[in-house]
Structure formats: C-alpha cells, structure tokens
Protein backbone atom coordinates (compact mmCIF):
# COMPACT_ATOMS: atom_id res chain seq x y z
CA UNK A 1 -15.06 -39.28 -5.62
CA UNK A 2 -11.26 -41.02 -4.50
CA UNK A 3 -9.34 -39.39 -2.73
CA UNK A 4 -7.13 -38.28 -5.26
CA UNK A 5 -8.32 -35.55 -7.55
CA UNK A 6 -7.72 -34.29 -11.28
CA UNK A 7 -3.93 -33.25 -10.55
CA UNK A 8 -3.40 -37.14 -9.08
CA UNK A 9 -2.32 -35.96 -5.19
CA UNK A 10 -3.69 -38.32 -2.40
CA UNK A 11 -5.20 -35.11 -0.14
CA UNK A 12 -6.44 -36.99 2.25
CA UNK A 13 -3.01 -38.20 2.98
CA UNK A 14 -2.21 -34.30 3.18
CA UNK A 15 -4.75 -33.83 5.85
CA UNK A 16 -2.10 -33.41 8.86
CA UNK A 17 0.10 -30.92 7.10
CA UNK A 18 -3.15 -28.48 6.27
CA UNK A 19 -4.23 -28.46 9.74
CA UNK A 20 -0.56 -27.57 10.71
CA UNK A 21 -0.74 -24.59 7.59
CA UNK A 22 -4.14 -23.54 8.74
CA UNK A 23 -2.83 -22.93 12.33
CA UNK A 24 -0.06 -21.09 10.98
CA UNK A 25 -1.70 -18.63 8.30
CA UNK A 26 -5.23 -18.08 10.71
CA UNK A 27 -4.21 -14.70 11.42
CA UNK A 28 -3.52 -13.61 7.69
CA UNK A 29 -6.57 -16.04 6.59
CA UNK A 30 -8.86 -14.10 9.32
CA UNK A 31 -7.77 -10.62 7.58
CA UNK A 32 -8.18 -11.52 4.00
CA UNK A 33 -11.93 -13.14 5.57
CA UNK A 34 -12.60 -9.79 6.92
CA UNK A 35 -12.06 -7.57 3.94
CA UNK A 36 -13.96 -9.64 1.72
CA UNK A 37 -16.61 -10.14 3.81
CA UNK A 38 -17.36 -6.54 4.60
CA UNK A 39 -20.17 -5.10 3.32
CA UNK A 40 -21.96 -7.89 2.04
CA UNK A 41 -25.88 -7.85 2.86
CA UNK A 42 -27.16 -9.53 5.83
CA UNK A 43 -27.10 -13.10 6.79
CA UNK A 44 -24.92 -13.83 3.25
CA UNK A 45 -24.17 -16.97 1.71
CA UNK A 46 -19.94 -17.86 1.36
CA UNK A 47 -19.05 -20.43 -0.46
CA UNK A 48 -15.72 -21.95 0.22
CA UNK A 49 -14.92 -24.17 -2.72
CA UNK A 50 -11.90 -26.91 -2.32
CA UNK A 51 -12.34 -25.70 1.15
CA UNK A 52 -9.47 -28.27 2.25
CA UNK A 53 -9.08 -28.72 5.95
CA UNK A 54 -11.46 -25.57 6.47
CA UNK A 55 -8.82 -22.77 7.56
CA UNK A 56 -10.38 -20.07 5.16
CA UNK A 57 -13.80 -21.85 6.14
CA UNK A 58 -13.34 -20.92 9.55
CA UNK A 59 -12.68 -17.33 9.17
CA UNK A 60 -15.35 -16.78 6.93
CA UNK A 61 -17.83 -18.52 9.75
CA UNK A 62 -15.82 -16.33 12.80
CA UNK A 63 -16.32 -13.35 10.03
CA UNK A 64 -20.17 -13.65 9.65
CA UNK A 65 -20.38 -14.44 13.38
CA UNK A 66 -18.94 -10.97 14.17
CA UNK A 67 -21.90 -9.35 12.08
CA UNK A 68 -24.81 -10.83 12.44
CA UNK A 69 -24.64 -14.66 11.22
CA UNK A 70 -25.27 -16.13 7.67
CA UNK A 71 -24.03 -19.10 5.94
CA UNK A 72 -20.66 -20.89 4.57
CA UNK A 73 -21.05 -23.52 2.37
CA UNK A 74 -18.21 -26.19 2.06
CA UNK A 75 -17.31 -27.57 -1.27
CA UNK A 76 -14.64 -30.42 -1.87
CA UNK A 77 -14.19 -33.52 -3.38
CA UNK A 78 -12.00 -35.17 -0.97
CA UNK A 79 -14.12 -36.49 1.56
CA UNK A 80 -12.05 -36.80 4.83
CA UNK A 81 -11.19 -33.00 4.24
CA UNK A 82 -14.51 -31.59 4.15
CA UNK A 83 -15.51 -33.35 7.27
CA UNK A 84 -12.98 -31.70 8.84
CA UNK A 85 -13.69 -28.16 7.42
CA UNK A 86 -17.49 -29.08 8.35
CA UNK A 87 -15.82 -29.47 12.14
CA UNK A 88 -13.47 -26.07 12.66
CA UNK A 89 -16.14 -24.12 10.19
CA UNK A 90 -19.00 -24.89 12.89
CA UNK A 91 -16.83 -23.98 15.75
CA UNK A 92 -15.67 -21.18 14.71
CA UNK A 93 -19.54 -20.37 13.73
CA UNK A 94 -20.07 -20.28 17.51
CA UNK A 95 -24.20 -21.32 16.21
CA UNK A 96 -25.09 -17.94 14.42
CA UNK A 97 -23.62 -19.07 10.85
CA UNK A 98 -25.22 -22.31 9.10
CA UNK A 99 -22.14 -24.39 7.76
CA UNK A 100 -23.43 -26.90 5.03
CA UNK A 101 -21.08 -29.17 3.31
CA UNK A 102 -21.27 -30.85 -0.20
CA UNK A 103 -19.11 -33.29 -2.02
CA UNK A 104 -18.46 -32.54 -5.27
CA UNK A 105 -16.23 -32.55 -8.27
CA UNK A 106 -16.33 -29.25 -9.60
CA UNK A 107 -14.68 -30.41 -12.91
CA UNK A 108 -17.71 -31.44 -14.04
CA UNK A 109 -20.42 -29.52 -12.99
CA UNK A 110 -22.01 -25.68 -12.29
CA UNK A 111 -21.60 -24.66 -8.82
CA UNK A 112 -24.94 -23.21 -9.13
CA UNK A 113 -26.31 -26.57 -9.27
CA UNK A 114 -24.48 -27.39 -6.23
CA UNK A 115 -25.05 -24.70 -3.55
CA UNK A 116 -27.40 -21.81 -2.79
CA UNK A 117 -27.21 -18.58 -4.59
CA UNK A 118 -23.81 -16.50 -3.19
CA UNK A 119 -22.67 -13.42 -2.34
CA UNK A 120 -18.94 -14.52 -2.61
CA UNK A 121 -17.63 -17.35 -3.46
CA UNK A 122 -14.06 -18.00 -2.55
CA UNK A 123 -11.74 -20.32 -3.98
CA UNK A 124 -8.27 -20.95 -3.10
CA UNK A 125 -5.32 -23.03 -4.97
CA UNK A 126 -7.97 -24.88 -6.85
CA UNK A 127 -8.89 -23.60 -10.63
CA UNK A 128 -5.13 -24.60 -11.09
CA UNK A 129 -6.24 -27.88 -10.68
CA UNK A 130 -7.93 -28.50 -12.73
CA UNK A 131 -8.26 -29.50 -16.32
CA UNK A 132 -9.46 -26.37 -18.04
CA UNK A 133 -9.02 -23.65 -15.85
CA UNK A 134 -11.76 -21.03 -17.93
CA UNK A 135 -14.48 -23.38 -18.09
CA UNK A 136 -13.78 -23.76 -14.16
CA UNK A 137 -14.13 -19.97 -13.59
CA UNK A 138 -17.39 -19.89 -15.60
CA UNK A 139 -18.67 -22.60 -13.44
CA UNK A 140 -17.40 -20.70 -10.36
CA UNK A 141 -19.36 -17.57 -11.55
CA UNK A 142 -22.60 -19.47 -12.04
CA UNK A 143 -23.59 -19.48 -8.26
CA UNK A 144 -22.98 -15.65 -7.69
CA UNK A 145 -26.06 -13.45 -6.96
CA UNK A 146 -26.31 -10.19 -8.72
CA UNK A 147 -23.75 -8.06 -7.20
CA UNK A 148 -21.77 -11.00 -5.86
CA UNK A 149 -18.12 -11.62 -5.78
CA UNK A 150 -16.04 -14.14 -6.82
CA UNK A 151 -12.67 -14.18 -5.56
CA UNK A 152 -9.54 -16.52 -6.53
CA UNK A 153 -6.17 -16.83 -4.81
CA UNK A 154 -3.55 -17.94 -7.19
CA UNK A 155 -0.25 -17.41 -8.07
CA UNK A 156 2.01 -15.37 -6.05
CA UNK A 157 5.68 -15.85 -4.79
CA UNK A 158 6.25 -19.57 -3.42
CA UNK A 159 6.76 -20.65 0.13
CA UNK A 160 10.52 -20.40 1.48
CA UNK A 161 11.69 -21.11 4.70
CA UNK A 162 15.40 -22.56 4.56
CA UNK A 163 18.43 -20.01 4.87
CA UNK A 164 20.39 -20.07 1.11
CA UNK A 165 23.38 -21.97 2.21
CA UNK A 166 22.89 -24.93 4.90
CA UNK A 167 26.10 -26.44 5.42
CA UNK A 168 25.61 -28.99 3.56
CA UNK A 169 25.47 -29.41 -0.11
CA UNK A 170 25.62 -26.49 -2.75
CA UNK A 171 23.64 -23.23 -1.21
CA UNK A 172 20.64 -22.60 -3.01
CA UNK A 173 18.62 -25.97 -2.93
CA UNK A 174 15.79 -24.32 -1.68
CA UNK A 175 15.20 -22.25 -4.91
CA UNK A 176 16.19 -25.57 -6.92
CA UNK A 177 13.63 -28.44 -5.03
CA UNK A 178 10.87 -25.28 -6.53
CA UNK A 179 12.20 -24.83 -9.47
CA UNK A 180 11.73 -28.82 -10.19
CA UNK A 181 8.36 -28.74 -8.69
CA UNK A 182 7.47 -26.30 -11.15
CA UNK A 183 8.46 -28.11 -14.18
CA UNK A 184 6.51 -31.33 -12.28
CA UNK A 185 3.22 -28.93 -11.86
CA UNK A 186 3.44 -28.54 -15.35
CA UNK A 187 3.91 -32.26 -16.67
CA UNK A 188 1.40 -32.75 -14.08
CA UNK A 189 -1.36 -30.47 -15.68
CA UNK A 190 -0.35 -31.51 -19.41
CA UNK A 191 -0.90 -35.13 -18.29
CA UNK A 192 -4.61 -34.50 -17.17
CA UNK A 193 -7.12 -35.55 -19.37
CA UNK A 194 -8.76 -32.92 -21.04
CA UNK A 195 -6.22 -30.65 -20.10
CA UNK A 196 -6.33 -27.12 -22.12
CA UNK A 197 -3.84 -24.09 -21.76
CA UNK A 198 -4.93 -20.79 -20.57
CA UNK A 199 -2.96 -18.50 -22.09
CA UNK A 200 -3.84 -15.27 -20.15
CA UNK A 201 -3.84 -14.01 -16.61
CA UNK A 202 -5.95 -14.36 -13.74
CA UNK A 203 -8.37 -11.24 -14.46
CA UNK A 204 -8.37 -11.48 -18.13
CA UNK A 205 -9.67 -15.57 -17.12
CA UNK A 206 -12.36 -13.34 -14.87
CA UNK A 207 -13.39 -11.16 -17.48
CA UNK A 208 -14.21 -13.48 -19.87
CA UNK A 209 -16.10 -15.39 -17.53
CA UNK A 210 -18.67 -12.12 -17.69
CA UNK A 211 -17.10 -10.29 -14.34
CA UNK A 212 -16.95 -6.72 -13.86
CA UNK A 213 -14.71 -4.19 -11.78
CA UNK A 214 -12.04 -6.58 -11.88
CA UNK A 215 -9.20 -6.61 -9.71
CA UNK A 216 -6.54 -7.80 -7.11
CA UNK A 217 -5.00 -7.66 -3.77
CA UNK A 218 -1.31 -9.28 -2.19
CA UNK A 219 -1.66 -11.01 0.89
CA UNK A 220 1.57 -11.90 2.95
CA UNK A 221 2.50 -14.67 4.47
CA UNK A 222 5.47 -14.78 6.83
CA UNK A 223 6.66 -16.24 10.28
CA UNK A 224 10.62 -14.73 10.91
CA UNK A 225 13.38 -17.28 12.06
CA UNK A 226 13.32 -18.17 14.78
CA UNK A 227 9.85 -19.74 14.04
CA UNK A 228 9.39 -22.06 16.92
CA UNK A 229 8.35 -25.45 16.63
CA UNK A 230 5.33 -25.21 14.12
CA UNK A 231 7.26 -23.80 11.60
CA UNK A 232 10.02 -26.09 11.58
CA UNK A 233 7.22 -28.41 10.99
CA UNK A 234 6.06 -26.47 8.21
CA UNK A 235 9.32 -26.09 6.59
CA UNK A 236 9.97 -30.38 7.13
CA UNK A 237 6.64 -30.65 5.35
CA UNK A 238 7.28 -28.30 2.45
CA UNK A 239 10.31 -29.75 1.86
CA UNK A 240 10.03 -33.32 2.15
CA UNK A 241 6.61 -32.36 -0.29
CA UNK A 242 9.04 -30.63 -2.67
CA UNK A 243 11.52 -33.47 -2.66
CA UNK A 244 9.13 -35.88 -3.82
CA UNK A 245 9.30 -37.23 -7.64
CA UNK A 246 12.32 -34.75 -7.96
CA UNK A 247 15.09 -37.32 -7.74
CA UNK A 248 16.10 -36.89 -11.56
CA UNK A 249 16.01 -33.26 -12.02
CA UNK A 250 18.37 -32.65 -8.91
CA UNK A 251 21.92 -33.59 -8.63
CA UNK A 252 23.83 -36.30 -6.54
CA UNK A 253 25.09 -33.66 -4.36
CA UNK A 254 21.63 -32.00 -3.82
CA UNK A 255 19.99 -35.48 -3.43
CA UNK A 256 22.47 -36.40 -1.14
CA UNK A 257 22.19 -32.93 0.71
CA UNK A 258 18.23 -33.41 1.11
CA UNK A 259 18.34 -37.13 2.71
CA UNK A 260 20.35 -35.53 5.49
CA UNK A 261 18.34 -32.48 5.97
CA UNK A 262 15.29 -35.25 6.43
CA UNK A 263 17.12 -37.74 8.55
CA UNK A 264 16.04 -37.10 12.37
CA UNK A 265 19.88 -38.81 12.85
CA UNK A 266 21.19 -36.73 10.98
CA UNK A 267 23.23 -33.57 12.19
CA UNK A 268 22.17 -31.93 9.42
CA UNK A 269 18.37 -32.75 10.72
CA UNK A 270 16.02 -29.59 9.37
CA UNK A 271 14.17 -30.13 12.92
CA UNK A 272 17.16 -29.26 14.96
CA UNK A 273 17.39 -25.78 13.44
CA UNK A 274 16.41 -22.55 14.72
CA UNK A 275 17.11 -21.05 11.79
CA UNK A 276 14.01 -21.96 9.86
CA UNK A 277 11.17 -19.29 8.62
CA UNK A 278 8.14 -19.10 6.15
CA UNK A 279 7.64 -16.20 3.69
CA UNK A 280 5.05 -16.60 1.09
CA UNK A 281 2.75 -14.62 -0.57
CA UNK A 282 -0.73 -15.16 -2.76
CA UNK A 283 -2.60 -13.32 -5.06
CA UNK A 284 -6.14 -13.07 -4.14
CA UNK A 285 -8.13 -11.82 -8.05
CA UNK A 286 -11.65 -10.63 -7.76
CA UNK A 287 -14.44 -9.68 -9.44
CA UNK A 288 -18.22 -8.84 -8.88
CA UNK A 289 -21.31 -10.02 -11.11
CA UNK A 290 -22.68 -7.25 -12.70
C-alpha cells in the first residue's frame, strides 16, 4: 500500500512529528496502557491497529512486560511507520512481549484475518479515516476473543497551544486555523470513495457492531507554558499542519499573521516564544465481546 492512505495524507512524510508527539504524550499514553491492560489473562494478545510511529505500541509492550509478557501486534498500512513502531514496541518489550507487525489496509479486510485472536484491540485516530466508519468497527470487532475489548480513541477537544492574542494579527487564529481544518476533514471524508455517513456516536457505532457493557473514559493531554523546547516544536508542527490547504477560508490579515508566526526571521517567530503550551484531550470508547 502507498504511503498515502484513504483520507489522502502522505504519513510517512509525518513520521518526524509523531515521534516528537509520542515523546510528549508517553506518560499519559503509559496510563491509558495500564488501565486497559489490567486484568487481562496471561500472556494476552494487543493489537495496536494504525499503530503509527508505535507510541501507544510501546506502552502496551512496557505494560505486558510489567506482568508477565504476552504479545502486541502492529497493524498499519504505511510502511515506514510500522517499522518504526516494530523498533520502540520491541524495546520497550525489554524480550518478554512478542511484537509482530503486519501491513495492511484495514479498509478492506477483517482484522481477524489479519492477526491472532485478541484480548484488546486498540485503535487510535483511525476509524475516522476511513471510508465507512461502521463497517470498520465490525471489522475491528472480528479479532476479539470472547470477553475481549475493543477500545477506540476518537473525538475529544482539539490540540491548542498558542495564547488567544499574539501580537500580531486578529487574536483568536488559533481557534480559526481549527475551525478550517474541520470543514477540510469533512470535504476530505466526503471526497473518499465509498465514503458513507455515520450518523450516531461512538458507542451507539460499538453497539451495533454486537459489543456489550459499553462505555467511555477522558484522557488529558497537557504540557503548561512554559513548555520547553519540545513543545514549541509541537505547537510549530500543529500549526504549520493546520495552515496547510487553509489559504481560502482565512483572511489576508490571518494569512499574513501565520507566515510570520512560521518565519524563523521573523520576530514574530512561534520558536522564539516561551509562551507556548499543549492542552488536548481524547475520548477513549470501549466495549467488551460478549
């Protein structure tokens, strides 16, 4: 499979900023690991599907290592990411948990013909991805065990980190660069081929797909100004990501405002700030085979 998936995005040109967002969220990934992974039988399978550049991989292997062993399984269908996820996943593993990785496109087929049978499979930002989201969730639930868990993080509050007024431009351009990518998301999924609307939430979507004792948790994101050096990357990244293909739906002045916020010249330079931060949070929607 290319590099670039159903939603069109060149991941493996991406590959950089994940690493930098893995090193960032490890802490809150290694938590959310940790309470999904307790309890589960001995030696389990995980399944990490659109595992990306493996920072939910490796704290599922460092979780399994802390009890016992077992195995995480690795499913993407970029390839340069799940080589790296293969990498961090089997360090972090520290030779008690088997890491095995497939390449797949899991638009098209049952994850049950793809991987082992599971005792969670974890997916992250990727049944918004792609074309119909249901039949993705069905496919999802077809490699659970009896008594397994499926678990989805989507949706949630987006990813700030810029104060509201920067000194240059109008304030606010934060919550306008999202609001554009939103309408782009959209476009972006009615565009796909084969695209169908789900017109229901997250654990109605796992319901349907045959789940039982359905529910959710919040998990929280956030690295205070000053943030250091990492997350100025981060917010440089999100932002110059944001800016991208939303040209038409901002202003002069905001358009203007953005090309000095990116310039390294500039005064205005988003790297010479101390005032930076990240705050995000994601919805993590679960539910067990029955």
């Amino acid at each position: 499979m290319a590099a670039k998936t159903h939603d069109d995005v060149d991941w493996t040109s991406r590959l950089p900023l994940m690493r930098r967002a893995d090193q960032l969220d490890a802490e809150t990934h290694a938590g959310v690991a940790a309470r999904l992974t307790a309890g589960l039988r001995p030696a389990p399978t995980v399944v990490d599907v659109g595992c990306g550049s493996g920072g939910m991989s490796a704290s599922f292997a460092a979780a399994l290592a802390a009890t016992g062993g077992g195995t995480v399984v690795l499913v993407d269908g970029t390839e340069a990411l799940l080589a790296e996820a293969e990498s961090v996943a089997t360090r972090a593993g520290g030779g008690s948990v088997q890491v095995k990785a497939v390449h797949a496109n899991l638009g098209e087929q049952d994850l049950r013909a793809l991987v082992p049978e599971a005792d969670l499979v974890w997916a992250s930002a990727v049944v918004h991805h792609l074309p119909d989201q249901q039949a993705g969730i069905n496919r999802l639930v077809t490699a659970l065990r009896t008594g397994g868990t499926l678990a989805l993080a989507e949706g949630g509050l987006p990813t700030q980190h810029l104060p509201a007024d920067l000194g240059v431009g109008e304030p606010g351009l934060e919550r306008r660069l999202l609001a554009a990518k939103e309408i782009w998301f959209w476009e972006m999924r009615g565009g796909m081929e084969g695209s169908v609307r789900m017109p229901y939430g997250w654990e109605t979507a796992l319901g349907k797909a045959g789940l039982a004792d359905v529910s959710s948790f919040g998990v929280l994101y956030h690295h205070p100004a000053p943030g250091g050096e990492a997350v100025r990357a981060a917010a440089i990244d999100a932002i110059t990501w944001l800016a991208q293909g939303a040209e038409e739906r901002l202003s002069a002045s905001d358009n203007a405002a953005l090309a000095q916020l990116l310039d390294p010249e500039s005064a205005h330079y988003l790297g010479a700030r101390d005032d930076l931060s990240l705050l995000a949070a994601r919805t993590v929607h679960f539910g067990r085979m029955p």
